[in-house]
Protein backbone atom coordinates (compact mmCIF):
# COMPACT_ATOMS: atom_id res chain seq x y z
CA UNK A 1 6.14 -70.13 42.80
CA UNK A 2 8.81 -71.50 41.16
CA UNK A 3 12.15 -69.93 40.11
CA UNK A 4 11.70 -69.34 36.37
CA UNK A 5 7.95 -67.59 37.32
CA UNK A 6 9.79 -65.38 40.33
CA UNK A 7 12.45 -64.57 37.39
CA UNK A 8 9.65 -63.56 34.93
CA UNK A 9 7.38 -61.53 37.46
CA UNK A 10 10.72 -59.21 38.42
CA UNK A 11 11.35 -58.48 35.04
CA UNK A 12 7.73 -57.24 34.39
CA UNK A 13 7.81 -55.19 37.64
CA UNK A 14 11.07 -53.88 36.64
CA UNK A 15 9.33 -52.96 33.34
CA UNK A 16 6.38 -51.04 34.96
CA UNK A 17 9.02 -49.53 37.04
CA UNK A 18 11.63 -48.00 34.99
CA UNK A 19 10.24 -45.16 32.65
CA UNK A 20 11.40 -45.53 29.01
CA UNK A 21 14.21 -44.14 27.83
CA UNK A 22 14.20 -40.60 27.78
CA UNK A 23 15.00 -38.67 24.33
CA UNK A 24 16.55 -35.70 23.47
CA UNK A 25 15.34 -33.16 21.95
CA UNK A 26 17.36 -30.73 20.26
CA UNK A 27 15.92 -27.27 18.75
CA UNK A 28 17.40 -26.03 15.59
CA UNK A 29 17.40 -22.79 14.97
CA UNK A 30 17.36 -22.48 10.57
CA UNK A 31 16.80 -20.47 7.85
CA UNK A 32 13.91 -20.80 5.41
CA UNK A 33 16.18 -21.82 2.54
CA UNK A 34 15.14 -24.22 0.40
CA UNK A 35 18.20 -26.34 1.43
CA UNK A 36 17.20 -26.18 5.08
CA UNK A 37 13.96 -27.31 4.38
CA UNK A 38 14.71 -30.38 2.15
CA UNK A 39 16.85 -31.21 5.97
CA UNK A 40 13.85 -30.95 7.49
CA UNK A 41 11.85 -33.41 5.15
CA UNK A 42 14.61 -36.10 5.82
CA UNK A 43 15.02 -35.71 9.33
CA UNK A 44 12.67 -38.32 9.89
CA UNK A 45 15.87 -40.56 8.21
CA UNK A 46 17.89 -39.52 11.59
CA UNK A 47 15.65 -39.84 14.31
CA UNK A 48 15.34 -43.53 12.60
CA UNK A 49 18.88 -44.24 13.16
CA UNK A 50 19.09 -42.40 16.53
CA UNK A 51 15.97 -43.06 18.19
CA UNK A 52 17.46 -41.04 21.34
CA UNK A 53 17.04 -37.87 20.14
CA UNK A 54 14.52 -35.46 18.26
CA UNK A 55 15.05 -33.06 16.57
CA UNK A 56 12.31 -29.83 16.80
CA UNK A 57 13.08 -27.04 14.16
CA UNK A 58 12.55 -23.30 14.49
CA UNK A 59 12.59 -22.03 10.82
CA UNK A 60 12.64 -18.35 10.00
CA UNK A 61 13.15 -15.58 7.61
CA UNK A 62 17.05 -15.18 7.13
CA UNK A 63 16.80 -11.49 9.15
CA UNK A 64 15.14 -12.91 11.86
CA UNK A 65 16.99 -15.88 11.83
CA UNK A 66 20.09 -13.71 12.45
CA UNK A 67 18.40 -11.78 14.64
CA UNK A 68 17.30 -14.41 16.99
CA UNK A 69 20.46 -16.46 17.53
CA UNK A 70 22.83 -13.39 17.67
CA UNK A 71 20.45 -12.09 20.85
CA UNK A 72 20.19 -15.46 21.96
CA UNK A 73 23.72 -17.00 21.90
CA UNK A 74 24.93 -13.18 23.39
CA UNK A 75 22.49 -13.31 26.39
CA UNK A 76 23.03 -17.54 26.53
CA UNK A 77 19.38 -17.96 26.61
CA UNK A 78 19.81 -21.46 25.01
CA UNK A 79 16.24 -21.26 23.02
CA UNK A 80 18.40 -23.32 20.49
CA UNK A 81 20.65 -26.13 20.91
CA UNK A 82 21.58 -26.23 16.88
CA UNK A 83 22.53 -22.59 15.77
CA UNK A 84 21.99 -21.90 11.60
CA UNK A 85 25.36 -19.07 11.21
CA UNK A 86 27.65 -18.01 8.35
CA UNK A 87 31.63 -18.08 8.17
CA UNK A 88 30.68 -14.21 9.27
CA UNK A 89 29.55 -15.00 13.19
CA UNK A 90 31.64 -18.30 13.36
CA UNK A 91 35.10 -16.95 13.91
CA UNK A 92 33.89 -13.68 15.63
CA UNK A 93 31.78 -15.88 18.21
CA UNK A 94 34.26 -18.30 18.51
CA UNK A 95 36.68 -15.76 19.64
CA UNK A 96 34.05 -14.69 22.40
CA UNK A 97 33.77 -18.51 23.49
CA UNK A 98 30.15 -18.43 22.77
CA UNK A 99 30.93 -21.46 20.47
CA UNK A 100 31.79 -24.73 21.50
CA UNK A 101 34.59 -26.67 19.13
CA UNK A 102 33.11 -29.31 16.90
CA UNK A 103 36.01 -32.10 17.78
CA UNK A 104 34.05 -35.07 18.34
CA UNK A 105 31.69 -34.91 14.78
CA UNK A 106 33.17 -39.14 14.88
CA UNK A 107 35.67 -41.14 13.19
CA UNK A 108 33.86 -41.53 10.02
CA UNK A 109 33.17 -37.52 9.72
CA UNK A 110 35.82 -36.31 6.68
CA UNK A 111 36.82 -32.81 8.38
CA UNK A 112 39.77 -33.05 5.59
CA UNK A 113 37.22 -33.33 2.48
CA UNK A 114 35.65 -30.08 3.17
CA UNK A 115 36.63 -27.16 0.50
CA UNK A 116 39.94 -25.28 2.04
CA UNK A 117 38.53 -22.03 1.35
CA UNK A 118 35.02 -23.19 3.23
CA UNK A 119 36.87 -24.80 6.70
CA UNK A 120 39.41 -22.06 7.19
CA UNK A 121 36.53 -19.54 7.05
CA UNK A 122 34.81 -21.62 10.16
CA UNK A 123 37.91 -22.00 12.00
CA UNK A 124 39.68 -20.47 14.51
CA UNK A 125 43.53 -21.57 15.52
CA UNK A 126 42.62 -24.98 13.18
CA UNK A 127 39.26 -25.75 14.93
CA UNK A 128 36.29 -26.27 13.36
CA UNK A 129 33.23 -24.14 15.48
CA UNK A 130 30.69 -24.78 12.55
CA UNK A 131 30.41 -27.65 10.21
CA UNK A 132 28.98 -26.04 6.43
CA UNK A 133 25.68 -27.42 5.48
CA UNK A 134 26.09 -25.69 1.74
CA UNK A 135 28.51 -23.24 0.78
CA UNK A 136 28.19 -20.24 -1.64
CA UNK A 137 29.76 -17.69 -4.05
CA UNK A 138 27.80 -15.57 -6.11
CA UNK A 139 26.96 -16.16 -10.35
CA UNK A 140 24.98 -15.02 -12.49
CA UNK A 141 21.48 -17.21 -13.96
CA UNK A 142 20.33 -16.02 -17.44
CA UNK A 143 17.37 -17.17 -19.75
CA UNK A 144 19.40 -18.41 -22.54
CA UNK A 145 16.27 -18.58 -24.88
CA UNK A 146 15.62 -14.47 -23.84
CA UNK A 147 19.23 -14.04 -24.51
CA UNK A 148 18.77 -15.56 -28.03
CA UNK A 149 15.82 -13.45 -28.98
CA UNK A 150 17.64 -10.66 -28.08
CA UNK A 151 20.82 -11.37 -30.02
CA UNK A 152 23.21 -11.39 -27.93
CA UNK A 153 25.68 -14.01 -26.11
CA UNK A 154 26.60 -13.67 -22.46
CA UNK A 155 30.71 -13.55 -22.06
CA UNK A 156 32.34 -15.63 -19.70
CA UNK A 157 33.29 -13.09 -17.52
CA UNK A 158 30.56 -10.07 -18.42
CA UNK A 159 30.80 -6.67 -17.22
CA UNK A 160 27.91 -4.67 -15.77
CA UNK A 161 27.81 -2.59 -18.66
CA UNK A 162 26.73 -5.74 -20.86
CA UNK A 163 24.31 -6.74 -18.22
CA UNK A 164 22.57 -3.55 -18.36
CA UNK A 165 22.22 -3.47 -22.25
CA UNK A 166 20.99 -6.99 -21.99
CA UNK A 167 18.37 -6.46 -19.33
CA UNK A 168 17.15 -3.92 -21.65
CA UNK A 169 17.04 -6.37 -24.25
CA UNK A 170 15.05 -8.90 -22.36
CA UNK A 171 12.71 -6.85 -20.68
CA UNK A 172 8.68 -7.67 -21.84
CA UNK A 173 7.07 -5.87 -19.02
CA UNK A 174 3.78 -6.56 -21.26
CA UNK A 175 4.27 -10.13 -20.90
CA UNK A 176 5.36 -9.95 -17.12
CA UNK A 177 8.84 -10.34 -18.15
CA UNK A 178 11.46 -8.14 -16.23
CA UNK A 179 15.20 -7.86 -17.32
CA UNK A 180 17.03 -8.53 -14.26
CA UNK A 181 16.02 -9.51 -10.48
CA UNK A 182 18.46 -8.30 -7.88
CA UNK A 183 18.27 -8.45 -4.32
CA UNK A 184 16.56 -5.45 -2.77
CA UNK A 185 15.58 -6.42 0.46
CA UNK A 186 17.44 -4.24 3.09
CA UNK A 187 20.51 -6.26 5.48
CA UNK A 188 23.67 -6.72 6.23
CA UNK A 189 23.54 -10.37 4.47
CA UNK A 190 20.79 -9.37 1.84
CA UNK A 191 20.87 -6.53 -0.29
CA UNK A 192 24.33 -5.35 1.18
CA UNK A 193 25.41 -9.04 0.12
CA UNK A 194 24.89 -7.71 -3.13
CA UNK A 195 26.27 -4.63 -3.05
CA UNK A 196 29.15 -4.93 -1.37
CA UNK A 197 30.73 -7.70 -3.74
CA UNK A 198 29.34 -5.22 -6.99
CA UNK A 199 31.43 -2.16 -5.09
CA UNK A 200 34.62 -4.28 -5.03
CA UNK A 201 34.62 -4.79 -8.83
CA UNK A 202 33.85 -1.02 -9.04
CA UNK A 203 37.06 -0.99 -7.36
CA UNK A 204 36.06 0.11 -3.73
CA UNK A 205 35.84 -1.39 -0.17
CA UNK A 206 34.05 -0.78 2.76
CA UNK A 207 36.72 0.85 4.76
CA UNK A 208 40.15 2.09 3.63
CA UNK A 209 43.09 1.33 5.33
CA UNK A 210 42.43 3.84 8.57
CA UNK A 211 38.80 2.28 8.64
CA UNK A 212 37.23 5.30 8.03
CA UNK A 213 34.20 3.88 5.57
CA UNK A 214 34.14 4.61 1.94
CA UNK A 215 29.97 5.02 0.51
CA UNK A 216 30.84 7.96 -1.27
CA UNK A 217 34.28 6.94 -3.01
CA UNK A 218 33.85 6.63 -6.74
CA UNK A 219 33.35 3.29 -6.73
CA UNK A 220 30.65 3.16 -4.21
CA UNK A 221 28.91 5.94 -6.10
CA UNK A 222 28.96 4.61 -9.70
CA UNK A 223 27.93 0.71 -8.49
CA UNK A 224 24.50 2.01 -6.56
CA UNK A 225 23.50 4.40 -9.19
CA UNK A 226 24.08 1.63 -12.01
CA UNK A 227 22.34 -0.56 -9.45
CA UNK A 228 19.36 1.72 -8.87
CA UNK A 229 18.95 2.64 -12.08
CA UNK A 230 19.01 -0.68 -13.55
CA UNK A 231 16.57 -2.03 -11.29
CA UNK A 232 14.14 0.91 -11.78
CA UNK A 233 14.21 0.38 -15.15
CA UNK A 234 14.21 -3.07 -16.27
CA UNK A 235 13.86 -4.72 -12.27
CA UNK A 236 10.40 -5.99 -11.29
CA UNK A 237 8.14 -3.58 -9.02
CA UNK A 238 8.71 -3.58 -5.43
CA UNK A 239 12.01 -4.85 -5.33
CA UNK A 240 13.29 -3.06 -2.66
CA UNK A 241 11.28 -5.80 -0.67
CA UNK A 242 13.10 -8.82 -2.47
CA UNK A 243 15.22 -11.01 -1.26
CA UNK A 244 16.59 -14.55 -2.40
CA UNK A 245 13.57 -16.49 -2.00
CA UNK A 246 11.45 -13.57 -3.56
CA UNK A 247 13.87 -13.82 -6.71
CA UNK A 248 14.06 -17.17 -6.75
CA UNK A 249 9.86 -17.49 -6.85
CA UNK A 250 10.32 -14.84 -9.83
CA UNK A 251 12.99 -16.22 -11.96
CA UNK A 252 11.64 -19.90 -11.31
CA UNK A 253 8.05 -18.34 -13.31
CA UNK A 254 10.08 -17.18 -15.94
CA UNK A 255 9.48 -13.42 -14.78
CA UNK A 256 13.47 -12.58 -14.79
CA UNK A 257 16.01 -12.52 -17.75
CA UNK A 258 18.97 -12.41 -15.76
CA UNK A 259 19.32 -13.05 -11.58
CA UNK A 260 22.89 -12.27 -9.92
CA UNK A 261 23.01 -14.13 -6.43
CA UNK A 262 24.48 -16.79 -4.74
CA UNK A 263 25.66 -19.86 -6.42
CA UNK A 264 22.97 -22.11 -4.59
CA UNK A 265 19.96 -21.26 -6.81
CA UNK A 266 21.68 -23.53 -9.40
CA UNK A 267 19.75 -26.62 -8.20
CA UNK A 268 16.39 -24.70 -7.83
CA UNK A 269 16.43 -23.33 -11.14
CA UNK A 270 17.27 -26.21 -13.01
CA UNK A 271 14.75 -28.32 -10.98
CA UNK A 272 11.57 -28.91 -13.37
CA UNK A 273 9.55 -29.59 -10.45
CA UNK A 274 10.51 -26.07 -9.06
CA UNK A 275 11.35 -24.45 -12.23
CA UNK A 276 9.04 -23.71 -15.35
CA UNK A 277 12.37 -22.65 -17.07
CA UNK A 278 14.49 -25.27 -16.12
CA UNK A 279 15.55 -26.39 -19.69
CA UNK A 280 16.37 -22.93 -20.56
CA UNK A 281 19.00 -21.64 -17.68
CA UNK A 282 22.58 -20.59 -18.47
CA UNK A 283 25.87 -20.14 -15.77
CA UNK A 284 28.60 -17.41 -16.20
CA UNK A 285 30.66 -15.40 -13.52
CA UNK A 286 29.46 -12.57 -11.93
CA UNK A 287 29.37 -9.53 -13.46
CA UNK A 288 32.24 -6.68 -12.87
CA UNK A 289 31.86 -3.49 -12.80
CA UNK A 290 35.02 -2.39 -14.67
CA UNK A 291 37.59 -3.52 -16.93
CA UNK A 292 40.42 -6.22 -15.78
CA UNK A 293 37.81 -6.54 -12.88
CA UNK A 294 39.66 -5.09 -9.67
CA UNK A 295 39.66 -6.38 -5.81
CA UNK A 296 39.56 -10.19 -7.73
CA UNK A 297 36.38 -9.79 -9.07
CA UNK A 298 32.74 -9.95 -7.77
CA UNK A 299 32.92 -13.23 -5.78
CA UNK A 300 31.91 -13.57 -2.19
CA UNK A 301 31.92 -16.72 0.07
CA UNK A 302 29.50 -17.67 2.16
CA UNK A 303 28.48 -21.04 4.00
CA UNK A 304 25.27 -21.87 5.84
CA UNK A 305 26.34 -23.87 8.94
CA UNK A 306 25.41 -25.55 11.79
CA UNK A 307 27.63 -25.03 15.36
CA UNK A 308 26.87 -25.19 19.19
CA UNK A 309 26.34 -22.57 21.73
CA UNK A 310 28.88 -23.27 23.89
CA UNK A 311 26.42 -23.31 26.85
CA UNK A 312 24.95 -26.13 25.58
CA UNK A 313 23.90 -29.26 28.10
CA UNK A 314 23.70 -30.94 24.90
CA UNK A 315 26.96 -31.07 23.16
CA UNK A 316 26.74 -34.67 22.24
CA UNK A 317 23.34 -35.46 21.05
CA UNK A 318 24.34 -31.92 18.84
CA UNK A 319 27.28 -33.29 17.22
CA UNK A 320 25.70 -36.34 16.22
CA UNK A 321 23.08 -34.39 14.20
CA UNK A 322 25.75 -32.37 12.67
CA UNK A 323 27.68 -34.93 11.67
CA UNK A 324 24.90 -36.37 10.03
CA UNK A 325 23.81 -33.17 8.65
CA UNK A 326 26.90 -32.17 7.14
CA UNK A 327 28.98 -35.25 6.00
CA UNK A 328 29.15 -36.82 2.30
CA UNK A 329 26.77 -39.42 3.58
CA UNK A 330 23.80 -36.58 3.62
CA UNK A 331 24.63 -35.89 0.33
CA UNK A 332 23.93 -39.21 -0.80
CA UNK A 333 21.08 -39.50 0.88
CA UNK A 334 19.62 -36.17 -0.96
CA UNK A 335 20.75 -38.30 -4.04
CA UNK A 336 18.74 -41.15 -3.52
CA UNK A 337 15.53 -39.49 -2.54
CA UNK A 338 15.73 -36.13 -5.10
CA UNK A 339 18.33 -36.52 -7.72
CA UNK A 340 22.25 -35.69 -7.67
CA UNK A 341 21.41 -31.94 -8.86
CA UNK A 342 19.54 -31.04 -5.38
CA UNK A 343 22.79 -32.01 -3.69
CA UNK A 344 24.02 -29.09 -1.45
CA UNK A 345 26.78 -27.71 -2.94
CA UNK A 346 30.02 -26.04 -2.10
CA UNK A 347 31.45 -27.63 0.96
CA UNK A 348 33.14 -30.90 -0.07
CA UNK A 349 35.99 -31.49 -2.70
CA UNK A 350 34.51 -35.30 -3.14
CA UNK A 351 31.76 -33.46 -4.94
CA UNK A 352 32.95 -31.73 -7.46
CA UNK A 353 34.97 -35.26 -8.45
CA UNK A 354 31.73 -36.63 -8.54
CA UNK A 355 30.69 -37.75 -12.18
CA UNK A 356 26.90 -38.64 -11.24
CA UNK A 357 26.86 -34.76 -9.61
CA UNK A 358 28.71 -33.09 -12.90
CA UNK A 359 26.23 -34.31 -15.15
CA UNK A 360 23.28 -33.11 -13.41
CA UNK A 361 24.34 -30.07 -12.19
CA UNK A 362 25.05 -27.55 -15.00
CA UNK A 363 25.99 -24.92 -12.41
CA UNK A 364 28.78 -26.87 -10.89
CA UNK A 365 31.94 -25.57 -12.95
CA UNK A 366 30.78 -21.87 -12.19
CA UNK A 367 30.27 -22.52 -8.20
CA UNK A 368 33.40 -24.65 -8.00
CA UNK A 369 35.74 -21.63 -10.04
CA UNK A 370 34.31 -18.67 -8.16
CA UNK A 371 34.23 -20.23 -4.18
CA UNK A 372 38.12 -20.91 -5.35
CA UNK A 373 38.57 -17.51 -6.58
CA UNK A 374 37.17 -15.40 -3.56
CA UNK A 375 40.28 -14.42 -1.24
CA UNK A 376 38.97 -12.89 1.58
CA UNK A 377 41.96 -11.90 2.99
CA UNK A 378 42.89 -8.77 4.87
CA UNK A 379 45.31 -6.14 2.32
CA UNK A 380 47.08 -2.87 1.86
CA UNK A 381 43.80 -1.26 1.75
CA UNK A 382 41.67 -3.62 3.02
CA UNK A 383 42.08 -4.00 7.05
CA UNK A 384 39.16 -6.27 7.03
CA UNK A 385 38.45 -10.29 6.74
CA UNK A 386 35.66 -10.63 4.22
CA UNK A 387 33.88 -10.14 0.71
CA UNK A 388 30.47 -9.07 0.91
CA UNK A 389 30.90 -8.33 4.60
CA UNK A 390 33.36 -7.03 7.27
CA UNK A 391 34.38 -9.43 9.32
CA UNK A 392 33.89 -7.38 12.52
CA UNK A 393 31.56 -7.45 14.98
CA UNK A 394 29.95 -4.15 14.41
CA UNK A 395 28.85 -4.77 10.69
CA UNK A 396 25.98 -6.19 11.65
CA UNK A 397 24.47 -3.38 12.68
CA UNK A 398 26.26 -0.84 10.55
CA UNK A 399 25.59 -3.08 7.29
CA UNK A 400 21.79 -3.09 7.69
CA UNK A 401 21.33 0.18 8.32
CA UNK A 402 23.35 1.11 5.11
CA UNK A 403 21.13 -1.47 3.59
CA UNK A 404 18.07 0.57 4.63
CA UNK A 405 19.01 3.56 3.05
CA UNK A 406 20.13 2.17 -0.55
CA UNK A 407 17.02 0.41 -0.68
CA UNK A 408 14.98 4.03 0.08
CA UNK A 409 16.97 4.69 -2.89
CA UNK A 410 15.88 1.95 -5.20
CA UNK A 411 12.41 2.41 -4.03
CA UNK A 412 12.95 6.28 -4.79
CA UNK A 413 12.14 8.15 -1.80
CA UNK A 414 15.75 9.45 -1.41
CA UNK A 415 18.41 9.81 -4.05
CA UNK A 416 21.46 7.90 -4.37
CA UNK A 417 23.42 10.57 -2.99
CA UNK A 418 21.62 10.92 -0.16
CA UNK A 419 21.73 7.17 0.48
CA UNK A 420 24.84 6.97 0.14
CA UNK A 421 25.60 10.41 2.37
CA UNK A 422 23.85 8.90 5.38
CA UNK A 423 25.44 5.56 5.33
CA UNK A 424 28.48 7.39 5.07
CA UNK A 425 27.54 9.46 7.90
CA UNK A 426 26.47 6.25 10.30
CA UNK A 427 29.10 3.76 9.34
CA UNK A 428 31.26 7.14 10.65
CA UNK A 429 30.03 7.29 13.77
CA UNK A 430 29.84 4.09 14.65
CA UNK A 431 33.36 3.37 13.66
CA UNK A 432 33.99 5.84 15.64
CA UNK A 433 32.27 5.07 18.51
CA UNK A 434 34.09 1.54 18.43
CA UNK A 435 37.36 2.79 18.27
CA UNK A 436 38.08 2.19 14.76
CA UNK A 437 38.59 5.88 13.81
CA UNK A 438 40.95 7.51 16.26
């Protein structure tokens, strides 16, 4: 045998050998968003460029999303290596050290281009511990044509009052046609979502400045009953069992005048692929509930992320897919394959600069103006971090069981009052259980 033939038969031995190299895989744990599963339709893109790992998703209904990570990041039973969270866990797990820092996303990742308001909320002492896949204030979508026909034109900054008359207006229920679609759907991120930002522009919080809770102030009081009412009357039937995707389904078929949620349904709505009323949506601000529209108005800020249980074996291989997840390069791939309106929005100044994004994206102005307006700041009579939620640990919990009973409310088997008396009563004791209350 000669030299060159010894040569070749090694290298085939060597190739029977050695197994090939070994990938890995990386479960994502994700919510059933529609923004979350475009990602998944495009992963395919990243395993292309990083043949090393794979990615296998775990998609689920937002409650049980937030169900199943917060049990499994507290025990560390490391079922995911990708967590879906919202600028409400990041900074509370972070402080645990369940949370590992995202400081190695790569050279080309531009940490400084994401919205101020959307980092600081998922940082703690200037690091990042989750990078936003979309971010999120709250608007209101109206049927401008149902508008028209009723004779009326939506303000730029409407109060409730107006969006009750109107839903009157627009309701058809002979033609399947309901007035408004609101959240219903009982939890601490759901209906409370909701609820919580409608209180503050009734004027009221969830705790004062003692943290003793606040569902039966005034301003608590007059934003369910309007709520219940409202939805009783000119809401669709069984709406206590609605959430976002249930509203979006609805408004996309034309059953909804008017739908106050968060800014992301802009690109679903507008979408004639998704949307049978796509050429007939209008964008204004939330609505308040009173005058000169106290506690800075309805906003609320929210941002879908992606972080990294801090237990993770997998820390690398993670922060490569989150780098690719959530940089401006994503975006433009979203571009290229659906169109510059089914970008995710509201995490990236570069964005909003974007001429190609502007134009096709109607809803941009509006998402832009109200993530800058919501402050969620602690004040005089607000101990709390947050909007729509309390940034404390125990508002998980306390939130959707306050949920529950408003939406035994809207579905009528209580009264306000008595909604409102129990959740008073819970978010009592378990303040002061916790220590809150002394």
């Amino acid at each position: 045998m000669n030299l060159q033939s010894w040569a070749l038969g090694c290298v085939a031995a060597l190739a029977i050998v050695l197994p090939a190299q070994a990938q890995t895989v990386l479960t994502v744990g994700t919510v059933n968003n529609n923004d979350m599963i475009r990602m998944q339709r495009l992963t395919p893109e990243f395993e292309a460029k990083h043949p090393d790992i794979k990615i296998n998703w775990v998609t689920l209904e937002e409650n049980v999303l937030r169900q199943r990570v917060t049990t499994d990041i507290a025990t560390k039973g490391g079922q995911f290596d990708v967590l879906t969270i919202g600028n409400y866990e990041a900074p509370i797990w972070a402080r645990k050290d369940w949370l590992a820092p995202l400081d190695n996303l790569g050279a080309a990742f531009d940490i400084d281009g994401l919205l101020p308001p959307v980092r600081d909320a998922l940082s703690v002492n200037g690091k990042l511990f989750a990078s936003p896949f979309y971010g999120e204030s709250v608007l209101t979508a109206y049927r401008t044509d149902l508008m028209q026909k009723a004779g009326l034109t939506m303000p730029e900054k409407p109060t409730w009052s107006f969006i009750t008359q109107a839903a009157e207006k627009m309701t058809d229920k002979s033609a399947g046609v309901y007035g408004i679609c609101l959240r219903g759907k009982p939890g601490w991120g759901e209906n409370m979502a909701f609820l919580g930002s409608l209180a503050r522009s009734f004027g009221a919080n969830y705790f004062d400045a003692a943290w003793k809770p606040q569902f039966e102030s005034e301003g608590w009081k007059k934003a369910v009953a309007s709520y219940v009412e409202t939805m009783q009357k000119f809401g669709p039937p069984g709406a206590a069992s609605n959430g976002f995707n249930e509203n979006l389904s609805l408004f996309a078929q034309g059953k909804c005048g008017m739908w106050i949620d968060a800014t992301s349904l802009g690109s679903f709505v507008t979408n004639p692929q998704q949307s049978q009323v796509s050429d007939k949506v209008g964008f204004t601000a939330a609505p308040c509930g009173v005058d000169n529209c106290p506690n800075g108005g309805a906003n609320w800020l929210w941002a879908w992320s992606l972080a990294i249980p801090a237990s993770s074996q997998k820390k690398e291989a993670a922060e490569t897919f989150i780098a690719w997840a959530t940089d401006s390069d994503y975006s433009k791939l979203v571009a290229e394959k659906e169109g510059w309106g089914n970008v995710p929005p509201g995490t990236r100044t570069s964005l909003y600069q974007n001429e190609n994004y502007l134009k096709a994206a109607p809803f941009a102005a509006e998402t832009l103006r109200s993530m800058n307006a919501a402050d969620p700041s602690t004040g005089p009579d607000k101990p709390y971090v947050g909007l729509q939620f309390a940034a404390i640990p125990e508002f998980q919990g306390l939130g959707t069981a306050v949920g529950q009973q408003i939406a035994s409310a809207l579905s009528g088997t209580i009264t306000v009052d008595q909604a409102l008396a129990a959740a008073q009563s819970q978010a009592t004791r378990e303040m002061t259980r916790a220590g809150y209350i002394k």
